[in-house]
C-alpha atoms as a PDB file:
ATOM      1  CA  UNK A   1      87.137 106.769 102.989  1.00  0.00           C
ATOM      2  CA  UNK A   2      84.168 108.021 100.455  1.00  0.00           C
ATOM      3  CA  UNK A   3      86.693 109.752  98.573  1.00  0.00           C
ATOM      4  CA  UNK A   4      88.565 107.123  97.000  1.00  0.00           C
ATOM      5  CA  UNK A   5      87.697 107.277  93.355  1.00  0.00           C
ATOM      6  CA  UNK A   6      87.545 103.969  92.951  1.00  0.00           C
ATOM      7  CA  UNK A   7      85.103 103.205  94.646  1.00  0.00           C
ATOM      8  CA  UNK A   8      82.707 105.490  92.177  1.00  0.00           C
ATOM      9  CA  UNK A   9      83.208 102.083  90.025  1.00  0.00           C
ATOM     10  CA  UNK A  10      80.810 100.045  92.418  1.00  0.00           C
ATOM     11  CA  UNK A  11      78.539 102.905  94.444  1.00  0.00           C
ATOM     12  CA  UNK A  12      78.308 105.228  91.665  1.00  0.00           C
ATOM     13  CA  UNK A  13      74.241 105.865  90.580  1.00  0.00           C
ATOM     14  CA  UNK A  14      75.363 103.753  87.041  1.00  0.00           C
ATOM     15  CA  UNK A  15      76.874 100.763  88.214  1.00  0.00           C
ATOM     16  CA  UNK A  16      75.584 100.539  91.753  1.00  0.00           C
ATOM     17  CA  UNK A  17      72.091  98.685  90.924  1.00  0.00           C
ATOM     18  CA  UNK A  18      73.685  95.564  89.011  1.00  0.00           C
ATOM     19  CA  UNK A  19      74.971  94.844  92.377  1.00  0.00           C
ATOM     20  CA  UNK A  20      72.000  94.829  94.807  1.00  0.00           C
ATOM     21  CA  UNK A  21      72.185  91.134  94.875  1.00  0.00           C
ATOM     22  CA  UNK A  22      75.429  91.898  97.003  1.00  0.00           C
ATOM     23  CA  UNK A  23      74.491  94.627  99.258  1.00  0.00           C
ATOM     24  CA  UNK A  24      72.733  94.056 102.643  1.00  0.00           C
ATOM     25  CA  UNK A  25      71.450  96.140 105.143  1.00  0.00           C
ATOM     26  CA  UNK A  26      71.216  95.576 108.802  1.00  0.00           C
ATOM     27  CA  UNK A  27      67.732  96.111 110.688  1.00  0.00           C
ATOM     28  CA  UNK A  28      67.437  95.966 114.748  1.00  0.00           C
ATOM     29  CA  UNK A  29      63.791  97.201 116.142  1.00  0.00           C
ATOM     30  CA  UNK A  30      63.036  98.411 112.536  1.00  0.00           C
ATOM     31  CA  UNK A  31      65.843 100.678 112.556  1.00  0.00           C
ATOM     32  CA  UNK A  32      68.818 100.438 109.655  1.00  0.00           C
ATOM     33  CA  UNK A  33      71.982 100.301 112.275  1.00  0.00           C
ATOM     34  CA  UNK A  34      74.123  98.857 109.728  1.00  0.00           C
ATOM     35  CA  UNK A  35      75.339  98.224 106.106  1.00  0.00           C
ATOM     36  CA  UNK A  36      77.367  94.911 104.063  1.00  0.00           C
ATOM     37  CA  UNK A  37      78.614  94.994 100.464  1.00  0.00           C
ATOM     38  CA  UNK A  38      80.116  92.517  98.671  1.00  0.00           C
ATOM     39  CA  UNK A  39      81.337  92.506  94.835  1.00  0.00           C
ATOM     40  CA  UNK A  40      81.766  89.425  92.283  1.00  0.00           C
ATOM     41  CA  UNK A  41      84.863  88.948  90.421  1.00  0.00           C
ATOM     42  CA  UNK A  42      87.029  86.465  87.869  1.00  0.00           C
ATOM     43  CA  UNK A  43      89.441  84.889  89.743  1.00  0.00           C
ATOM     44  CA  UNK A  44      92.158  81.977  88.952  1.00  0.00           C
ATOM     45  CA  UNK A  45      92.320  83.342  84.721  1.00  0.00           C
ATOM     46  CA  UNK A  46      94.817  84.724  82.907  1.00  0.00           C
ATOM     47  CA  UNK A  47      96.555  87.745  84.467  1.00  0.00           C
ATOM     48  CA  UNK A  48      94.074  87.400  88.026  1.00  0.00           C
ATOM     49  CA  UNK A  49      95.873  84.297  89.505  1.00  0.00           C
ATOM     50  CA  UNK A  50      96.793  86.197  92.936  1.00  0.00           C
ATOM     51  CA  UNK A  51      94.881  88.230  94.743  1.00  0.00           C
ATOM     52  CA  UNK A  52      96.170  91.790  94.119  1.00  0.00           C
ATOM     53  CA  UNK A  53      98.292  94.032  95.902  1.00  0.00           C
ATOM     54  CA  UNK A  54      95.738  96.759  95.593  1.00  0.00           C
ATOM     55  CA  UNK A  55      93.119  95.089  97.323  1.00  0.00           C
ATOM     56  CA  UNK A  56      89.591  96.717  97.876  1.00  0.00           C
ATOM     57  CA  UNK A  57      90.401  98.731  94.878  1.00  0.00           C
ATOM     58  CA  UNK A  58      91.434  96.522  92.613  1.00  0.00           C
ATOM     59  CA  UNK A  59      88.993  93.713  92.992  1.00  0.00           C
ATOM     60  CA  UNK A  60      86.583  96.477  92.297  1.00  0.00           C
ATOM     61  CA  UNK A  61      88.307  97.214  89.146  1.00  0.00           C
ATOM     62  CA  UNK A  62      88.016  94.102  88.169  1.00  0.00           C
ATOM     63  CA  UNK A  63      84.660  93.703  88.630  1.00  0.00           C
ATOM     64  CA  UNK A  64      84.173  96.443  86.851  1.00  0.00           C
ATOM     65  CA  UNK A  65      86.367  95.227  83.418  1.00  0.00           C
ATOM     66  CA  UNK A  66      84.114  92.170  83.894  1.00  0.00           C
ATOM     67  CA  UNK A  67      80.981  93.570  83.409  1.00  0.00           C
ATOM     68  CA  UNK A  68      82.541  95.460  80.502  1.00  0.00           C
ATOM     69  CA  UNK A  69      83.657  92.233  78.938  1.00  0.00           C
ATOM     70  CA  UNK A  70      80.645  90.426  79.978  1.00  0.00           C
ATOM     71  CA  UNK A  71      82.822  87.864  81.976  1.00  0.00           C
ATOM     72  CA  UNK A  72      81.101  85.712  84.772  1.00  0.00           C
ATOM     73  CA  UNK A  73      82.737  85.876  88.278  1.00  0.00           C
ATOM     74  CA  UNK A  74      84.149  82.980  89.708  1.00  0.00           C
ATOM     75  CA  UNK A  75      84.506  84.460  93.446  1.00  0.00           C
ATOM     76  CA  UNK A  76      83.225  87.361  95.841  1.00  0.00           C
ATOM     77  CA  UNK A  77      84.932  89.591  97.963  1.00  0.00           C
ATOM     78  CA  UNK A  78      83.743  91.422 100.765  1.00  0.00           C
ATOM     79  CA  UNK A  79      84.007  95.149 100.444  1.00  0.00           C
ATOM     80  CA  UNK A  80      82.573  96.572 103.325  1.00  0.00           C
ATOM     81  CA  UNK A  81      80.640  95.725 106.791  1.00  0.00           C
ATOM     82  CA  UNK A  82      79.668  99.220 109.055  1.00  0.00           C
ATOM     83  CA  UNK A  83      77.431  98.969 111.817  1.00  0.00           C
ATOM     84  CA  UNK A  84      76.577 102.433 113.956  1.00  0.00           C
ATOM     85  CA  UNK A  85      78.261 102.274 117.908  1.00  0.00           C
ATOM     86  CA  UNK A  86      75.106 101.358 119.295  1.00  0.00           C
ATOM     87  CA  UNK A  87      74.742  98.507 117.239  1.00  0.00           C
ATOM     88  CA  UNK A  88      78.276  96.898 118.031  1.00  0.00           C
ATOM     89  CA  UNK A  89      80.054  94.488 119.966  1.00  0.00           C
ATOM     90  CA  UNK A  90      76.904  92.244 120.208  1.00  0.00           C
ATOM     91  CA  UNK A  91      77.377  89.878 117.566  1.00  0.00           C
ATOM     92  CA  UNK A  92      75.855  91.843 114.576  1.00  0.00           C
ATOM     93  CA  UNK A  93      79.594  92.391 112.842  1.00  0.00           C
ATOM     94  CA  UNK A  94      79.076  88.516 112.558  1.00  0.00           C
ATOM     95  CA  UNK A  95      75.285  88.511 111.431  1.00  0.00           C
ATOM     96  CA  UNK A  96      76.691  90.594 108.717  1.00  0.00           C
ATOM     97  CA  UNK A  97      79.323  88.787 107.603  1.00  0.00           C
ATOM     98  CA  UNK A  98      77.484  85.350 107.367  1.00  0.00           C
ATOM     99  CA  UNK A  99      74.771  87.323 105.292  1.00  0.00           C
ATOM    100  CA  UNK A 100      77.819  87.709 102.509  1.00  0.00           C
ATOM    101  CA  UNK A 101      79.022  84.550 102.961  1.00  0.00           C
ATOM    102  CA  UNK A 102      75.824  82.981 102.491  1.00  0.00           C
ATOM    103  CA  UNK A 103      75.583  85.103  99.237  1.00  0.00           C
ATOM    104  CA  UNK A 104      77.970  83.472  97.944  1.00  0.00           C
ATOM    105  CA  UNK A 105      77.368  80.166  98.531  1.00  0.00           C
ATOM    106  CA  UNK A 106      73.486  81.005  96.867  1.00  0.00           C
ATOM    107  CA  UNK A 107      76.117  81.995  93.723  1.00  0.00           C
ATOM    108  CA  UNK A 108      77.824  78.943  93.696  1.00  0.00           C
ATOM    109  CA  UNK A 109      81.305  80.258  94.935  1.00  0.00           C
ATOM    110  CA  UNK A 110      83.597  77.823  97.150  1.00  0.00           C
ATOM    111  CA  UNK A 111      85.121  80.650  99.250  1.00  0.00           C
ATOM    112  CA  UNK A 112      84.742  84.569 100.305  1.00  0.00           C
ATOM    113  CA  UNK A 113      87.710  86.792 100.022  1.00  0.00           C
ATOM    114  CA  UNK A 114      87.766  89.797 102.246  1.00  0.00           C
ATOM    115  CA  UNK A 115      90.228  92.832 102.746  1.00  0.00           C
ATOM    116  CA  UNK A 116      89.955  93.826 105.545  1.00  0.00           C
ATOM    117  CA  UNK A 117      90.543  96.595 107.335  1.00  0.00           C
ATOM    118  CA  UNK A 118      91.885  95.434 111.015  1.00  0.00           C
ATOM    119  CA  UNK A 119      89.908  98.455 113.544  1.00  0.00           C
ATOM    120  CA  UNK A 120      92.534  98.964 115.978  1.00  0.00           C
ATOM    121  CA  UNK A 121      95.367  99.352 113.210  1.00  0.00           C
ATOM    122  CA  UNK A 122      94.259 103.226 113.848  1.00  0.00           C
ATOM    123  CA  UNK A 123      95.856 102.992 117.205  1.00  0.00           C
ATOM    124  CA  UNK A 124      98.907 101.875 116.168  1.00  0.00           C
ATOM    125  CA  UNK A 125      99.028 103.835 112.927  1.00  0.00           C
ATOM    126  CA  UNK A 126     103.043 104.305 112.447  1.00  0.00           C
ATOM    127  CA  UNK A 127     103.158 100.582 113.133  1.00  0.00           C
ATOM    128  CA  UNK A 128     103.835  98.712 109.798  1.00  0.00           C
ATOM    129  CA  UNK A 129     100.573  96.337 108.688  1.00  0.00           C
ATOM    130  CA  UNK A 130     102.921  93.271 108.730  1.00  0.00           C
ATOM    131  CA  UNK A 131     104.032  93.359 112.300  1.00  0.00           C
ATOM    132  CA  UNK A 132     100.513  94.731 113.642  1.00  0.00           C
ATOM    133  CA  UNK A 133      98.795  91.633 112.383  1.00  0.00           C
ATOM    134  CA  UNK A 134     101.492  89.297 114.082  1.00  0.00           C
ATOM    135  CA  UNK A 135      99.961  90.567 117.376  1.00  0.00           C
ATOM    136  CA  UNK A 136      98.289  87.942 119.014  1.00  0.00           C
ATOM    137  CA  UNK A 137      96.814  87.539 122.851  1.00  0.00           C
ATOM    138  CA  UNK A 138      97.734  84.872 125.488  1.00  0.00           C
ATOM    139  CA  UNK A 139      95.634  82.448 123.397  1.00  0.00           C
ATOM    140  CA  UNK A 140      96.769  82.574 120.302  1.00  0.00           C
ATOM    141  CA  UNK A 141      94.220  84.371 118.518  1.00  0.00           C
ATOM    142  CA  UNK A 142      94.933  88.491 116.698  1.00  0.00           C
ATOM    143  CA  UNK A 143      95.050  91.009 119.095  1.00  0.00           C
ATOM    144  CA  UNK A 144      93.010  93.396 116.617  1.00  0.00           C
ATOM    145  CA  UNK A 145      89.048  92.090 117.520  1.00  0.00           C
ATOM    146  CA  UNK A 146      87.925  92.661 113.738  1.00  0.00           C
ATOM    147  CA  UNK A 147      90.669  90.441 112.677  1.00  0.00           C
ATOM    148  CA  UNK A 148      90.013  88.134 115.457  1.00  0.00           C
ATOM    149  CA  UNK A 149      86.431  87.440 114.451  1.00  0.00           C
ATOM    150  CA  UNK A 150      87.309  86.252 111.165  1.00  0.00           C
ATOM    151  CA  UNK A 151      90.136  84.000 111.864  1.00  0.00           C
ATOM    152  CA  UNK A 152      88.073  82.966 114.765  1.00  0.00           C
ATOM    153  CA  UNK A 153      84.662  81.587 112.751  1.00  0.00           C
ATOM    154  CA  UNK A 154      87.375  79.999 109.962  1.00  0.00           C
ATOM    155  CA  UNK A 155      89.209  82.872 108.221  1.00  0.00           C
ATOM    156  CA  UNK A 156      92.447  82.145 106.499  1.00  0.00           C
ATOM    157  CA  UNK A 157      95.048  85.418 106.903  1.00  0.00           C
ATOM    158  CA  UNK A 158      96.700  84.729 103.457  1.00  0.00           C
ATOM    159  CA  UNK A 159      98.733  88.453 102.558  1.00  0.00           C
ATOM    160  CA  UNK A 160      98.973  91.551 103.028  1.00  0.00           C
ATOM    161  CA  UNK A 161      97.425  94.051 100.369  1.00  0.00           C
ATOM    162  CA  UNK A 162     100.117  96.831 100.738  1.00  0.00           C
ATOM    163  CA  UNK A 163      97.828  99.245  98.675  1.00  0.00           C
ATOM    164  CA  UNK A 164      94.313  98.070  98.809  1.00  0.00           C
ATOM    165  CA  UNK A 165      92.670 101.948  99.038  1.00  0.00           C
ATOM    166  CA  UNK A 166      94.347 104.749  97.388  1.00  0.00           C
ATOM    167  CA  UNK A 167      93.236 108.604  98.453  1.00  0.00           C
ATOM    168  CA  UNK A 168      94.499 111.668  96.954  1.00  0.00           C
ATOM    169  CA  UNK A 169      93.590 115.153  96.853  1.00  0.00           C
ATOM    170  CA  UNK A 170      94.991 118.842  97.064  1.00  0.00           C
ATOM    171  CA  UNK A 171      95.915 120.273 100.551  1.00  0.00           C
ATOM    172  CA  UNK A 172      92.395 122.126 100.731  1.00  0.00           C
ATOM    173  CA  UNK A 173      90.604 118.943  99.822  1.00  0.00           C
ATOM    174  CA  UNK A 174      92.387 117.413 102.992  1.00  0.00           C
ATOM    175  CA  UNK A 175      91.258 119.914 104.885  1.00  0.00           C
ATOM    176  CA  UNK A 176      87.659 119.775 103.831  1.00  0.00           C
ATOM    177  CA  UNK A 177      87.057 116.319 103.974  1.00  0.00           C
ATOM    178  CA  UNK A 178      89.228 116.001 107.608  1.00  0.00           C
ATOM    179  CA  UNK A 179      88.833 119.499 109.475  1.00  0.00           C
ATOM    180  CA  UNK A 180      92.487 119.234 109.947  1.00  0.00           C
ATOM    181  CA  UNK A 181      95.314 121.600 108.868  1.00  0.00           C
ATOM    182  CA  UNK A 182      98.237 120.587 106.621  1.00  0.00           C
ATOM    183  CA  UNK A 183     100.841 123.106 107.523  1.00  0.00           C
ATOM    184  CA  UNK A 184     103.931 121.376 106.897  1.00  0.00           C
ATOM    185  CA  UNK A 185     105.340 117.852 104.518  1.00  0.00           C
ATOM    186  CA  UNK A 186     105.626 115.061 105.472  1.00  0.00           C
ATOM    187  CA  UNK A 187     104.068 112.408 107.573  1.00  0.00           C
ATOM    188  CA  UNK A 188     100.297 113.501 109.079  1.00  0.00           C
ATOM    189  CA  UNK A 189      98.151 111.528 111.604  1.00  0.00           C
ATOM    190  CA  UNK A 190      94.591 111.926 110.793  1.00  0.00           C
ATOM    191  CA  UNK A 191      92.146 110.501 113.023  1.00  0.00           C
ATOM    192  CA  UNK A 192      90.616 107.273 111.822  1.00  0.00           C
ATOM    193  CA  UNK A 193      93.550 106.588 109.209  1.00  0.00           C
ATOM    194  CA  UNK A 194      95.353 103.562 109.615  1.00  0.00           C
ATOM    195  CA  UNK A 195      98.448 104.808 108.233  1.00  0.00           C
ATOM    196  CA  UNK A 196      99.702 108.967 108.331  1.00  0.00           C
ATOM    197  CA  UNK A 197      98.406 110.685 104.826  1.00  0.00           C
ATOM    198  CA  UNK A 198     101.444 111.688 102.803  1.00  0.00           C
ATOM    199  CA  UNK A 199     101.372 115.239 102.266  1.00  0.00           C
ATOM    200  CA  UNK A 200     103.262 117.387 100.238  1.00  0.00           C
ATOM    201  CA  UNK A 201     102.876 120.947 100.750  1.00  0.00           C
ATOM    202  CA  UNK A 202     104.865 122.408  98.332  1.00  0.00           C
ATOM    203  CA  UNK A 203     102.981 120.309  95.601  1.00  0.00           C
ATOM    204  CA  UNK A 204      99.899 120.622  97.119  1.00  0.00           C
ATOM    205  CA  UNK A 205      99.027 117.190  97.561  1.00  0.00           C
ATOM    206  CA  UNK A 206      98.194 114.452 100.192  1.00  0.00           C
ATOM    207  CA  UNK A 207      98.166 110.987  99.341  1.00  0.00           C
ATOM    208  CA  UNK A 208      97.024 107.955 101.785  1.00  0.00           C
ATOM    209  CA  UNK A 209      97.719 104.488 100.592  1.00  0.00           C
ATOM    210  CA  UNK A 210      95.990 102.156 103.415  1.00  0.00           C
ATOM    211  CA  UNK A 211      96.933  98.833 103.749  1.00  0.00           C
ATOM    212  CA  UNK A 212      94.538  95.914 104.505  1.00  0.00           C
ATOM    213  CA  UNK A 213      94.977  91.921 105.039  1.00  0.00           C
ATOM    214  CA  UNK A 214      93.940  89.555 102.551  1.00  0.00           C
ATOM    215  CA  UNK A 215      91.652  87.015 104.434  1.00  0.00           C
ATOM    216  CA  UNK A 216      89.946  83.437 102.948  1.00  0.00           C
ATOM    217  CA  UNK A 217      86.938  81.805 103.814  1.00  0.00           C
ATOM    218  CA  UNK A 218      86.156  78.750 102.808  1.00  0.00           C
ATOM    219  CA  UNK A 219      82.574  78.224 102.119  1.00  0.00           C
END
């Protein structure tokens, strides 16, 4: 995932420091175990009155145009919550995401977008994004746990963003940043992925468009 170029527009060495007020890391026995970003955008103007189809990436994008522009956000979305394996399933995912949410309620924002990325989607990778997040256990709630903790503390599922990260590099990029070997075109699994990486041998490319879910808290 570090080599989508977008996201140069929000951790590049340049840009990244106007953001600090958004980024977050986790401490547990004076350790770092984990890591929360958020970016600020103009939302509800002219031309930005849905929340786009490109997800992750675009709502950096636009962050970025706005700081060109000089144009104040209106919103935040979440970009990214990682925790190491020791450091999961115990409530810090959670910790995390209240420490954006309470960001943006310092900011003056009435609600927190987030795109997220559903972390058993990789299981089920062939399966398309809009029937994996109709899923749900005897209960009710989203079979996928990372979408269940959001809906579960409030979050609204609102779309899905059909290309919210875009990846694309040469055949021996692929390789590099994967270990894996593209032999042949077509669809390939890579481990991880949430979707198969496009891959075209004979034009020496792979592409991997991932799709995420729009979610909405209020705030």
């Amino acid at each position: 995932m570090r080599h989508d170029a977008t996201a140069k527009l929000y951790f590049g060495q340049s840009v990244f420091f106007d953001y600090l007020d958004y980024a977050f890391g986790a401490l547990l026995d004076g350790e770092i175990v984990g890591r929360a970003f958020g970016v600020p955008f103009a939302f509800n103007i002219e031309g930005r009155t849905e929340l786009p189809d490109g997800g992750w990436d675009q709502v950096i994008r636009w962050a970025h145009e706005d700081r060109l522009v000089g144009r104040g956000p209106t919103t935040i979305s979440a970009l990214e919550i990682t925790l190491v394996p020791k450091a999961r399933g115990i409530g810090n995912a959670l910790a995390m995401l209240d420490a954006l949410k309470t960001c943006a309620k310092k900011m003056g924002f009435a609600e927190m977008f987030v795109p997220v990325r559903p972390s058993q989607k990789q299981l089920g990778s062939r399966m398309a994004m809009r029937e994996y997040i109709t899923l749900q256990r005897a209960d009710g709630l989203p079979t996928d746990p990372w979408l269940r903790t959001h809906v579960c503390v409030g979050g609204k599922i609102l779309k899905i963003a059909p290309y919210s990260m875009t990846i694309v590099g040469t055949i021996a990029e692929w390789t590099q940043w994967t270990g894996a070997a593209f032999n042949r075109s077509g669809q390939a699994e890579v481990e991880g992925a949430l979707v198969p990486v496009l891959v075209s041998v004979e034009q020496n490319y792979g592409v991997y468009v991932e799709p995420n879910v729009w979610v909405q808290h209020a705030l």
